[in-house]
Protein backbone atom coordinates (compact mmCIF):
# COMPACT_ATOMS: atom_id res chain seq x y z
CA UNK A 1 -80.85 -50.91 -62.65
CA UNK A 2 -80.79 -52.60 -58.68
CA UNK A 3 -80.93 -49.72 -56.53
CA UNK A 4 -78.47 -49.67 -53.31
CA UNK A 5 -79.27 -48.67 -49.81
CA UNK A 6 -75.85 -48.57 -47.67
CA UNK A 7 -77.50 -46.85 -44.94
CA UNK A 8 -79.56 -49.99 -43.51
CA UNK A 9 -77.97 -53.15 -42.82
CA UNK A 10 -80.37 -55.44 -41.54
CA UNK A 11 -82.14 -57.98 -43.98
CA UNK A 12 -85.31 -57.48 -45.61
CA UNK A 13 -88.22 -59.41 -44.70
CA UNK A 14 -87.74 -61.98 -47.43
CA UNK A 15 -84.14 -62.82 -45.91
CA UNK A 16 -82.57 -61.76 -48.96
CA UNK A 17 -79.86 -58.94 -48.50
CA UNK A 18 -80.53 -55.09 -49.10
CA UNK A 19 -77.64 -55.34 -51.61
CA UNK A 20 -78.75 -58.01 -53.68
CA UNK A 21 -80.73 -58.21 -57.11
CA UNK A 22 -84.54 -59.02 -57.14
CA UNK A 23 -82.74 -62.72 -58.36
CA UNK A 24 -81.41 -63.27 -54.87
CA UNK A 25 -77.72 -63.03 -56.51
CA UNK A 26 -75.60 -60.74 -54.11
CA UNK A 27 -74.11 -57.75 -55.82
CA UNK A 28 -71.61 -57.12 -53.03
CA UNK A 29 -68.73 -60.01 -52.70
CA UNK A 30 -68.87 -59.27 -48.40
CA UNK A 31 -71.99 -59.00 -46.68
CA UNK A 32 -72.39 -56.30 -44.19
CA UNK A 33 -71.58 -57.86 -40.96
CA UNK A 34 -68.74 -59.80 -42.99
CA UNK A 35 -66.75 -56.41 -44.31
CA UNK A 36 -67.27 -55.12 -40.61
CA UNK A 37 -65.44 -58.12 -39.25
CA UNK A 38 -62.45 -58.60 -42.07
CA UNK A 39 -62.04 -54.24 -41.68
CA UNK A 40 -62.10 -54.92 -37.72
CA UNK A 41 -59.06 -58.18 -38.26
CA UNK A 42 -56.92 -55.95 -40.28
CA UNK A 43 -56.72 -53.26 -37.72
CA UNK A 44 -54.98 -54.78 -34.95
CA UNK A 45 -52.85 -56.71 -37.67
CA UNK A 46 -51.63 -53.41 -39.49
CA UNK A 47 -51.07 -51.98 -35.64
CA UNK A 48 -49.11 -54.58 -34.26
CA UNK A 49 -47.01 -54.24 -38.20
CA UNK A 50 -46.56 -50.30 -37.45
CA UNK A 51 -45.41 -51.36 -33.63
CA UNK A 52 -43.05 -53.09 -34.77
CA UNK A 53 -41.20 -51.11 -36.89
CA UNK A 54 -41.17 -48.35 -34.38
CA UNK A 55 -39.68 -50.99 -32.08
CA UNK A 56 -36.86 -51.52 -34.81
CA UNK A 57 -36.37 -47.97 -35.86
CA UNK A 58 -36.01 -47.06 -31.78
CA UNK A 59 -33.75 -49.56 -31.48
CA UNK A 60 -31.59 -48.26 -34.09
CA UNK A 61 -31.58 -44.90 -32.83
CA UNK A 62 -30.77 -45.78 -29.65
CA UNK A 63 -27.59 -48.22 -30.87
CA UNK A 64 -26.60 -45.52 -33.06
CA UNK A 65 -26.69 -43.15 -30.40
CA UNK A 66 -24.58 -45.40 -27.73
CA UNK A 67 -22.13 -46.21 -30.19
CA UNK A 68 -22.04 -42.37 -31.23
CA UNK A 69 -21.70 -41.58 -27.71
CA UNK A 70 -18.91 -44.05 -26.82
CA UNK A 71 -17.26 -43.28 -29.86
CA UNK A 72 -16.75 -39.28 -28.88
CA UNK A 73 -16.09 -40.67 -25.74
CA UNK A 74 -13.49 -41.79 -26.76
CA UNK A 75 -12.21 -39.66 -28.79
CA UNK A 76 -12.24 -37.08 -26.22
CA UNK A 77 -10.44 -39.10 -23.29
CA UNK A 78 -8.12 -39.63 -26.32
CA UNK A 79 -7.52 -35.96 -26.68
CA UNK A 80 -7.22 -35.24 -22.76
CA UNK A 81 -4.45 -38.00 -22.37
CA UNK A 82 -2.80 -36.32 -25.97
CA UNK A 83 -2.80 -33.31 -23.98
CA UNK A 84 -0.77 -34.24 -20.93
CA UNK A 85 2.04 -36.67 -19.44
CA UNK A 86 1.48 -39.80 -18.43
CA UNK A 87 4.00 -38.92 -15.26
CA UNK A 88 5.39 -39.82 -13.24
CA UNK A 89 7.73 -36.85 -14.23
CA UNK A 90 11.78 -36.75 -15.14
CA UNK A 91 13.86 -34.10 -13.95
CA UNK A 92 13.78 -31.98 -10.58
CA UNK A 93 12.83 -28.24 -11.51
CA UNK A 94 12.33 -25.54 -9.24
CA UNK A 95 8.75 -23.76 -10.16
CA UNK A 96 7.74 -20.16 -9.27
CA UNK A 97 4.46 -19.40 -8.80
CA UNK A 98 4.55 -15.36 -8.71
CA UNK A 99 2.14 -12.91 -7.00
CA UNK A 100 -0.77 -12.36 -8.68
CA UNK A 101 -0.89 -15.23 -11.08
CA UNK A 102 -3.94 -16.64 -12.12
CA UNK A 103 -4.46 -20.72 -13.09
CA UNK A 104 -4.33 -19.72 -16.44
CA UNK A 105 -0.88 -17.80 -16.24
CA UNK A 106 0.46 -20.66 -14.14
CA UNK A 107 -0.44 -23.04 -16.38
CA UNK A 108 1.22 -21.61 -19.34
CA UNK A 109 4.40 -21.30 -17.04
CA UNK A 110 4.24 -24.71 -16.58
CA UNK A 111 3.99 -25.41 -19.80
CA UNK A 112 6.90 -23.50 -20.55
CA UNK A 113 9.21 -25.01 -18.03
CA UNK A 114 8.02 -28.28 -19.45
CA UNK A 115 6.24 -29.60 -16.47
CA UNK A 116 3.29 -30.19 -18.21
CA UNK A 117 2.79 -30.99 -21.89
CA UNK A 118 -0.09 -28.52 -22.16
CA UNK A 119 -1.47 -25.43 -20.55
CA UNK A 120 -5.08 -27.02 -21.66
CA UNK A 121 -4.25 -30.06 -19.54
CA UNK A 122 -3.73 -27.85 -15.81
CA UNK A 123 -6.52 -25.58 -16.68
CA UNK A 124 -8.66 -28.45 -16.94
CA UNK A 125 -7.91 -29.60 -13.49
CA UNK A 126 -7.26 -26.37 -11.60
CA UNK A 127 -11.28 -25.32 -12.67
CA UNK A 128 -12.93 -28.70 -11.42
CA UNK A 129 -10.37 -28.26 -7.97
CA UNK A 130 -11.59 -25.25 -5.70
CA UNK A 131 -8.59 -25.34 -3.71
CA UNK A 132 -6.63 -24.15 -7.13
CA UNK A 133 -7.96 -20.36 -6.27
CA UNK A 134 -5.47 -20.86 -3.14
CA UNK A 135 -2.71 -21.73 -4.65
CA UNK A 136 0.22 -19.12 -2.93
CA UNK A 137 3.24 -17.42 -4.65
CA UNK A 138 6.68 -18.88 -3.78
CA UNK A 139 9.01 -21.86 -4.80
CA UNK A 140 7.63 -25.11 -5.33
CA UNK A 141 9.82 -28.20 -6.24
CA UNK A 142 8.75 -30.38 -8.96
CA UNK A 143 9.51 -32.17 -11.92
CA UNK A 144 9.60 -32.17 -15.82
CA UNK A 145 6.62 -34.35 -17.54
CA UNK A 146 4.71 -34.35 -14.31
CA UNK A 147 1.12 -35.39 -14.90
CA UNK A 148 -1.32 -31.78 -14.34
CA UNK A 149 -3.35 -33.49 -11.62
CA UNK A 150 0.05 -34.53 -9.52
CA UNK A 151 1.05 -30.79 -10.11
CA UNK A 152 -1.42 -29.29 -8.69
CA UNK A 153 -1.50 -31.50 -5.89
CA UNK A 154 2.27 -30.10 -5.16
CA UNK A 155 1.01 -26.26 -5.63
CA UNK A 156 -1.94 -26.23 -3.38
CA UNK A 157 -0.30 -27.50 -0.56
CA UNK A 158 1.17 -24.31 1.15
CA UNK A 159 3.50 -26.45 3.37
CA UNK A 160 5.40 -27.70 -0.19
CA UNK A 161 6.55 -23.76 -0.35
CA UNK A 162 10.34 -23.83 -0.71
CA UNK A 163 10.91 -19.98 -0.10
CA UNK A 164 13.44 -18.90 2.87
CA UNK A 165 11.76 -16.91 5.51
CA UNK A 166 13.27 -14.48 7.62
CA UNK A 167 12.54 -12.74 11.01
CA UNK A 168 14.13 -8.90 11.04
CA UNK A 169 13.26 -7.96 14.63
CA UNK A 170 13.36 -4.20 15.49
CA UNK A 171 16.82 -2.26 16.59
CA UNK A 172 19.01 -4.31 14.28
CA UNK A 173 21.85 -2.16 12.13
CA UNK A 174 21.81 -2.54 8.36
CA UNK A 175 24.92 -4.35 8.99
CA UNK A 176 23.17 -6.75 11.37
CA UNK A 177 19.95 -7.33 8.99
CA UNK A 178 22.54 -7.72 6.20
CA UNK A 179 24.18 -10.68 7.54
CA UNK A 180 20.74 -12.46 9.04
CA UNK A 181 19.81 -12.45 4.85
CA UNK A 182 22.93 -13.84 3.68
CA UNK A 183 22.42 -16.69 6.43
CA UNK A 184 18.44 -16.97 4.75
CA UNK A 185 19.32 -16.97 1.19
CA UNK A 186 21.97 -17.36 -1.28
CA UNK A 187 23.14 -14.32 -1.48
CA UNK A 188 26.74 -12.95 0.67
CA UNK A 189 26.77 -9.74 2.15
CA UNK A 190 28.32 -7.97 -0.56
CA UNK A 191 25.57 -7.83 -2.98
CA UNK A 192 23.48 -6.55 0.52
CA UNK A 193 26.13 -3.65 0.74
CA UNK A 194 26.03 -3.28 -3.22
CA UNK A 195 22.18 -3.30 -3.23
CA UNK A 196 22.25 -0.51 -0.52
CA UNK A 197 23.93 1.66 -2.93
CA UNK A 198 21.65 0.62 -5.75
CA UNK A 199 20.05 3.32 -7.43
CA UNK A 200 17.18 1.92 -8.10
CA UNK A 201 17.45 0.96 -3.64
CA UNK A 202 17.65 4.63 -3.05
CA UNK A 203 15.00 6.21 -5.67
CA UNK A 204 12.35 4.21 -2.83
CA UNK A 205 13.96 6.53 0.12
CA UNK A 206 12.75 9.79 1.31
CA UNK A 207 14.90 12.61 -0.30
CA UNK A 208 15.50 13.60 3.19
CA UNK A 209 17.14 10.34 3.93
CA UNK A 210 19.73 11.80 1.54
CA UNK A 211 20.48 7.30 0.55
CA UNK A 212 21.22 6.12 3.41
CA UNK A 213 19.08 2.37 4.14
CA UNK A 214 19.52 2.48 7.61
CA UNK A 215 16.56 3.29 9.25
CA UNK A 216 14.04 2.34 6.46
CA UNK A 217 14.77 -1.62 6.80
CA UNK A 218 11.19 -2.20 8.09
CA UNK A 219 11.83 -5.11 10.69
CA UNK A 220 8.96 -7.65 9.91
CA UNK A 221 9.16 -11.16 8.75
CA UNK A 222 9.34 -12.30 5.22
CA UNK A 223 9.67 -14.59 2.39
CA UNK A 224 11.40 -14.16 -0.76
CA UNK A 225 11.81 -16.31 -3.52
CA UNK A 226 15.15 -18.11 -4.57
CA UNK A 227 15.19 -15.80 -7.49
CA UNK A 228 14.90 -12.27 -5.48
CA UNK A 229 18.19 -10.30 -5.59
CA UNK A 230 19.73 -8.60 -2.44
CA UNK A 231 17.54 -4.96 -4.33
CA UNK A 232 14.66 -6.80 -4.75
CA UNK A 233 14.56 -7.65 -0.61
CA UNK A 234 16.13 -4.15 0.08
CA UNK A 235 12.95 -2.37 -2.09
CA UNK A 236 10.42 -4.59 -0.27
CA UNK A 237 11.78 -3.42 3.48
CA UNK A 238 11.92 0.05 2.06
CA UNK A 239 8.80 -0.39 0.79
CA UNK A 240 7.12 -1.08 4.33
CA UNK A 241 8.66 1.47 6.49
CA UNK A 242 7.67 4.10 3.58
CA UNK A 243 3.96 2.78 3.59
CA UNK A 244 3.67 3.28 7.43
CA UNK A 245 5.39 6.89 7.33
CA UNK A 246 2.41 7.79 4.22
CA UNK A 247 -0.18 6.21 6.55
CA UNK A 248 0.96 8.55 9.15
CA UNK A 249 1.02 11.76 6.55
CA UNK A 250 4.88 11.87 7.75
CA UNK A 251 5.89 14.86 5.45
CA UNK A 252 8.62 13.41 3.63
CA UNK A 253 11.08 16.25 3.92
CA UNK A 254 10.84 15.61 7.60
CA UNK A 255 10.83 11.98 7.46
CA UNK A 256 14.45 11.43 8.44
CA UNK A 257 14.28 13.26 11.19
CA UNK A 258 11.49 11.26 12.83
CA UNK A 259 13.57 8.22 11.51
CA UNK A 260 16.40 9.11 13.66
CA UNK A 261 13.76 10.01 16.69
CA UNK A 262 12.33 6.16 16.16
CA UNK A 263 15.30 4.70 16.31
CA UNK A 264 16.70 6.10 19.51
CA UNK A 265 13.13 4.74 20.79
CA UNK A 266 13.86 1.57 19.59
CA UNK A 267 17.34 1.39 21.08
CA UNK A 268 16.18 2.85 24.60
CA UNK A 269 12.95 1.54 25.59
CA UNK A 270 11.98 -1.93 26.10
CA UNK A 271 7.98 -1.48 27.00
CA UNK A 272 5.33 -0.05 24.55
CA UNK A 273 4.18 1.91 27.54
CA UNK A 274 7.59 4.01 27.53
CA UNK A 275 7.94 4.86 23.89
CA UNK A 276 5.92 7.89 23.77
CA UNK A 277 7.78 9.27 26.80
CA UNK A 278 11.20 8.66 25.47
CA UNK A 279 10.11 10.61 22.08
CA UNK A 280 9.02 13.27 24.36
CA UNK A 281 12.30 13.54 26.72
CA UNK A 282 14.13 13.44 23.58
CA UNK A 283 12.22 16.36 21.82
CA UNK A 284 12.18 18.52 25.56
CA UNK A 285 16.15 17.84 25.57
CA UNK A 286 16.51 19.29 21.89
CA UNK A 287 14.10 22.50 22.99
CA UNK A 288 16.21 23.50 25.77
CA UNK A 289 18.47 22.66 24.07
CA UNK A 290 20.82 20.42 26.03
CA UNK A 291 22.83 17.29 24.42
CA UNK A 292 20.69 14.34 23.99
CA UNK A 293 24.49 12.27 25.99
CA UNK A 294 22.46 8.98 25.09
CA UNK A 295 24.86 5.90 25.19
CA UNK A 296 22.77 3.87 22.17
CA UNK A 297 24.11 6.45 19.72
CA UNK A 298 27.64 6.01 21.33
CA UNK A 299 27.09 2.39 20.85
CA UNK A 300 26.49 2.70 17.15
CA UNK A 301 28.74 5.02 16.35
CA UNK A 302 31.52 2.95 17.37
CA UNK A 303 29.94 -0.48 16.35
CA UNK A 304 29.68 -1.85 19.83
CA UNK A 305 26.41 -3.72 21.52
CA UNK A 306 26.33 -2.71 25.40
CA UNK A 307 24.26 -1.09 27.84
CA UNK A 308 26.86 1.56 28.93
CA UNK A 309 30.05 3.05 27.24
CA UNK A 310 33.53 3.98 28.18
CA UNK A 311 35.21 6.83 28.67
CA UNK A 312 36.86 6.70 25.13
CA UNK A 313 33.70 5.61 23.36
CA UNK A 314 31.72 8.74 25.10
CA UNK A 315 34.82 10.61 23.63
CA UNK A 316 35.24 9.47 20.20
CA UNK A 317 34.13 11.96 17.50
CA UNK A 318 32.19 10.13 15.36
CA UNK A 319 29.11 12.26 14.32
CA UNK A 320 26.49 9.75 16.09
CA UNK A 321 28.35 10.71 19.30
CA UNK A 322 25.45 13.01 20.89
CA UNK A 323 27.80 13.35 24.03
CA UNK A 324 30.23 15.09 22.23
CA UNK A 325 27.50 16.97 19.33
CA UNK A 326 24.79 18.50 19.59
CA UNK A 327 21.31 17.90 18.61
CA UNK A 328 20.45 14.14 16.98
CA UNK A 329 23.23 12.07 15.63
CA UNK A 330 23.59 12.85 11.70
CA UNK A 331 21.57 9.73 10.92
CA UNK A 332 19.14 6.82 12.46
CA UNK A 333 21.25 4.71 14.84
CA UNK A 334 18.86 1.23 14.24
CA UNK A 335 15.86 0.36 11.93
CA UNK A 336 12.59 0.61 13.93
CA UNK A 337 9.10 -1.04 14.19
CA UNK A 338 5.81 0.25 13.62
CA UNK A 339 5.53 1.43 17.14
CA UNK A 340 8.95 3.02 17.68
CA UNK A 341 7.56 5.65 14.36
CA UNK A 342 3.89 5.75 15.92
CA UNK A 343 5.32 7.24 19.45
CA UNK A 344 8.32 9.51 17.79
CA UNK A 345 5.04 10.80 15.49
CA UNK A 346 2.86 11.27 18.48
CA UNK A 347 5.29 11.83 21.83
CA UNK A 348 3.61 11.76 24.88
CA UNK A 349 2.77 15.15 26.95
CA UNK A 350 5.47 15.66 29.80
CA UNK A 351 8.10 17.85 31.09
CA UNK A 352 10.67 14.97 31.77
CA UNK A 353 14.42 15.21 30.80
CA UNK A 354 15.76 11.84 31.78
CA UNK A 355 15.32 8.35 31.76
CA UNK A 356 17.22 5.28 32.48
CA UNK A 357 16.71 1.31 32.34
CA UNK A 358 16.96 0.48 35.94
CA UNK A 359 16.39 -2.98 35.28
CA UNK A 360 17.31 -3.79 31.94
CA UNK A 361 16.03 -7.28 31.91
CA UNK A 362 12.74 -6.29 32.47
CA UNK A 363 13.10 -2.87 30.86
CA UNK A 364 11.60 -1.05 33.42
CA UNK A 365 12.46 2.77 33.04
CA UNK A 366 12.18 5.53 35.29
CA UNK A 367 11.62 9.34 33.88
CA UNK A 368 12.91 12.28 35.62
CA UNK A 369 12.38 16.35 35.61
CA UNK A 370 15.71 17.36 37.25
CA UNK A 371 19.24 16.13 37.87
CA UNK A 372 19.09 14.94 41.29
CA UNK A 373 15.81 12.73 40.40
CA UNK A 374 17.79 11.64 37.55
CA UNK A 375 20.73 10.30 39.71
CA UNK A 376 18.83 8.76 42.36
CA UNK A 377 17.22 6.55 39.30
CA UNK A 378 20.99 6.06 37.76
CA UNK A 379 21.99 4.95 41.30
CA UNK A 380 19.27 2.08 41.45
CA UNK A 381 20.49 1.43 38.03
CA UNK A 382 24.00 0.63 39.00
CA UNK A 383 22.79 -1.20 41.47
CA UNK A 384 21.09 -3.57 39.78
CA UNK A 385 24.55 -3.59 37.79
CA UNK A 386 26.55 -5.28 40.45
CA UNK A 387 24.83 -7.62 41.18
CA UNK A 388 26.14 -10.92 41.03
CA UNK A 389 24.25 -12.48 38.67
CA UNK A 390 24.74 -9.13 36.25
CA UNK A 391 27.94 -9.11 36.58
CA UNK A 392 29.64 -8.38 33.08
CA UNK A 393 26.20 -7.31 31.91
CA UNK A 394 26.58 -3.20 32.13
C-alpha cells in the first residue's frame, strides 16, 4: 500500500512527486502547487459572488424602505389634510376665546363652532407655533371652514381682539358709569339699572353696603366680551373695589362707611398730596361734631355737576344734604379709586377743619384750623371765581 506524506511538498530527489506510486503514476489528480493555485482562484471568485448579492439584497432593502417611507408619507399628509379645511373659510362667526383656556380647549371650541373640521388639526399647529401660549381671551372674528393654520394666525394677533374697552375714571355716579357702558357695548341702560338690583350683583357687596352699587363701581379700565351681560360687568367692578378693601383688612361691617369717606375724597380733592388731609378734616369735623356743609354731597343729592350750590340746593332735604344733616350723607356720593380708599383708610395727622379749592383748575387746596383762616382761603377762592375767563365756572 503507497504511503502518503501531506506534510512535505517539495519533490523527492528522483523528481517524482511525494504523492505518487513507486511507478511514477500520480495518485493525486492536482499536484501540490496546482491545488494551492485553483483553491487561491476560487476565493476571490466566490467573494466577488457573495459581494454581489449583498449589493442586490441592500439595494432591495433600501427601495423597499423609500417606497415604505413615501408610502406612509403619504398616507399621513393624507390624514392631516382629512383632518382639516382646505379654507379659505365660508361664513363670518364671532369666536370667544375665554380666560383660562388652553390650545386644547380652544381647539375643541373651534371645532364646535365649525371653524375647523377637527380639534386634531389646531392642536397640531398651535404645539409647533410658540406664540399659541399667548393667545389672549376676547372676541375674535373669523370664519366657518377656516384652514387651522389661518386660525391661529387670527388668534395670536392681540390687535385682531374685537372686545369693547372702556375707561371708568374715578368720581363718576352709577348713573354716569351706567350710561358710558351702554355707549361701549350693546347693552341700554336698563339692564345696567336691572343688573344693579340683581341678586346675584348684590350677594358681591359688603352687608354694610345694605345693596346699594354706588360706591363699589371700581373706576379702572376694561374689556368685556360681546357676550358679558350688564351683571357680569357690574360683578367684575364689584369685584375690584372689594379686592382692594380685603387687601386693606377693611372690616367689612365698616366698609361702607369708609366708602362714603372715599368718595367725598374723590369729589373734593384734585392732588394725591391732599387726600389724606381731606379724610382727616372730614373725620375731625364728625369728632367735634360739627356738619360736614360739603357742597359735593349737595351736588349729588340733587343730581347736579358744579363747584358751588344754591341757596335751594343747600336747602333741599334730601338725605345726602350734609348742610342740612348731620354726620355723612346716608350713602357714598361717587365711586372712588384706589387712592381715594388708601387715604380715607389711613387719614393724615392734623387738627384742620376746612378746606377749599382755591383754584379749581389746578386743584390747589388750602386747609384751615379756624373760621377766620377758613374765610380768608374762601375769599381767594371767589376770587379766582370772577375772573373773566371763569366766569360761569363757580
Amino acid at each position: 500500500m503507497t504511503q502518503r506524506h501531506p506534510r512535505r511538498h517539495e519533490h523527492d530527489d528522483d523528481g517524482r512527486l511525494p504523492w505518487s506510486d513507486p511507478e511514477g503514476e500520480e495518485l493525486i489528480a492536482f499536484p501540490t502547487d496546482t491545488r494551492r493555485a485553483h483553491r487561491e482562484e476560487r476565493r476571490p471568485r466566490r467573494g466577488a459572488r457573495r459581494f454581489a448579492v449583498l449589493l442586490v439584497a441592500l439595494g432591495l432593502i433600501v427601495g423597499a424602505g423609500y417606497f415604505g417611507v413615501t408610502a406612509l408619507k403619504g398616507l399621513f399628509n393624507g390624514s392631516h389634510e382629512a383632518d382639516d379645511y382646505a379654507g379659505p373659510g365660508a361664513d363670518s362667526v364671532s369666536f370667544t376665546v375665554n380666560d383660562g383656556d388652553t390650545g386644547r380647549s380652544i381647539a375643541t371650541n373651534l371645532e364646535k363652532a365649525g371653524i375647523v373640521k377637527t380639534p386634531r388639526a389646531f392642536v397640531d399647529e398651535c404645539t409647533a407655533d410658540p406664540r399659541c401660549a399667548g393667545i389672549q381671551p376676547g372676541d375674535y372674528a373669523l370664519k366657518t371652514q377656516m384652514r387651522s393654520v389661518d386660525v391661529l394666525a387670527v388668534l395670536v394677533d392681540p390687535k385682531n381682539r374685537q372686545n369693547p374697552t372702556v375707561t371708568v375714571r374715578e368720581g363718576l355716579w352709577a348713573s354716569e358709569i351706567f350710561e358710558q357702558l351702554a355707549r361701549a357695548t350693546s347693552h341700554p341702560v336698563s339692564d345696567y339699572e336691572a343688573a344693579a338690583k340683581d341678586k346675584d350683583v348684590i350677594a358681591l357687596l359688603p352687608p354694610s353696603a345694605m345693596g346699594n352699587v354706588e360706591g363699589f363701581l371700581f373706576p379702572a379700565t376694561y374689556e368685556f366680551a360681546a357676550k358679558d351681560s350688564a351683571s357680569t360687568q357690574l360683578k367684575a367692578m364689584i369685584a375690584k373695589s372689594v379686592k382692594v378693601l380685603t387687601d386693606l383688612k377693611v372690616d367689612p361691617a365698616t366698609a361702607q362707611r369708609l366708602i362714603i369717606i372715599a368718595s367725598i375724597v374723590e369729589a373734593e380733592a384734585r392732588l394725591d398730596e391732599d387726600r389724606t388731609k381731606v379724610a382727616r378734616t372730614i373725620e375731625n369735623r364728625l369728632a367735634q361734631p360739627m356738619r360736614l356743609q360739603l357742597d359735593s354731597t349737595v351736588s349729588y343729592g340733587v343730581k347736579n355737576r358744579s363747584i358751588t350750590t344754591t341757596d335751594a340746593e343747600r336747602a333741599d332735604p334730601n338725605l345726602w344734604n350734609t348742610y342740612v344733616h348731620d354726620g355723612l350723607p346716608v350713602g357714598p356720593i361717587a365711586n372712588p379709586g384706589e387712592a381715594s380708599i388708601r387715604a380715607a383708610a389711613a387719614p393724615a395727622a392734623g387738627p384742620w377743619l376746612y378746606f377749599v379749592a382755591v383754584n379749581p383748575d389746578t386743584g390747589e387746596t388750602k386747609f384751615a384750623v379756624t373760621q377766620p383762616e377758613h374765610d380768608a382761603n374762601v375769599a381767594q377762592f371767589r376770587t379766582w371765581c370772577n375772573q373773566p375767563e371763569n366766569k360761569g365756572k363757580c
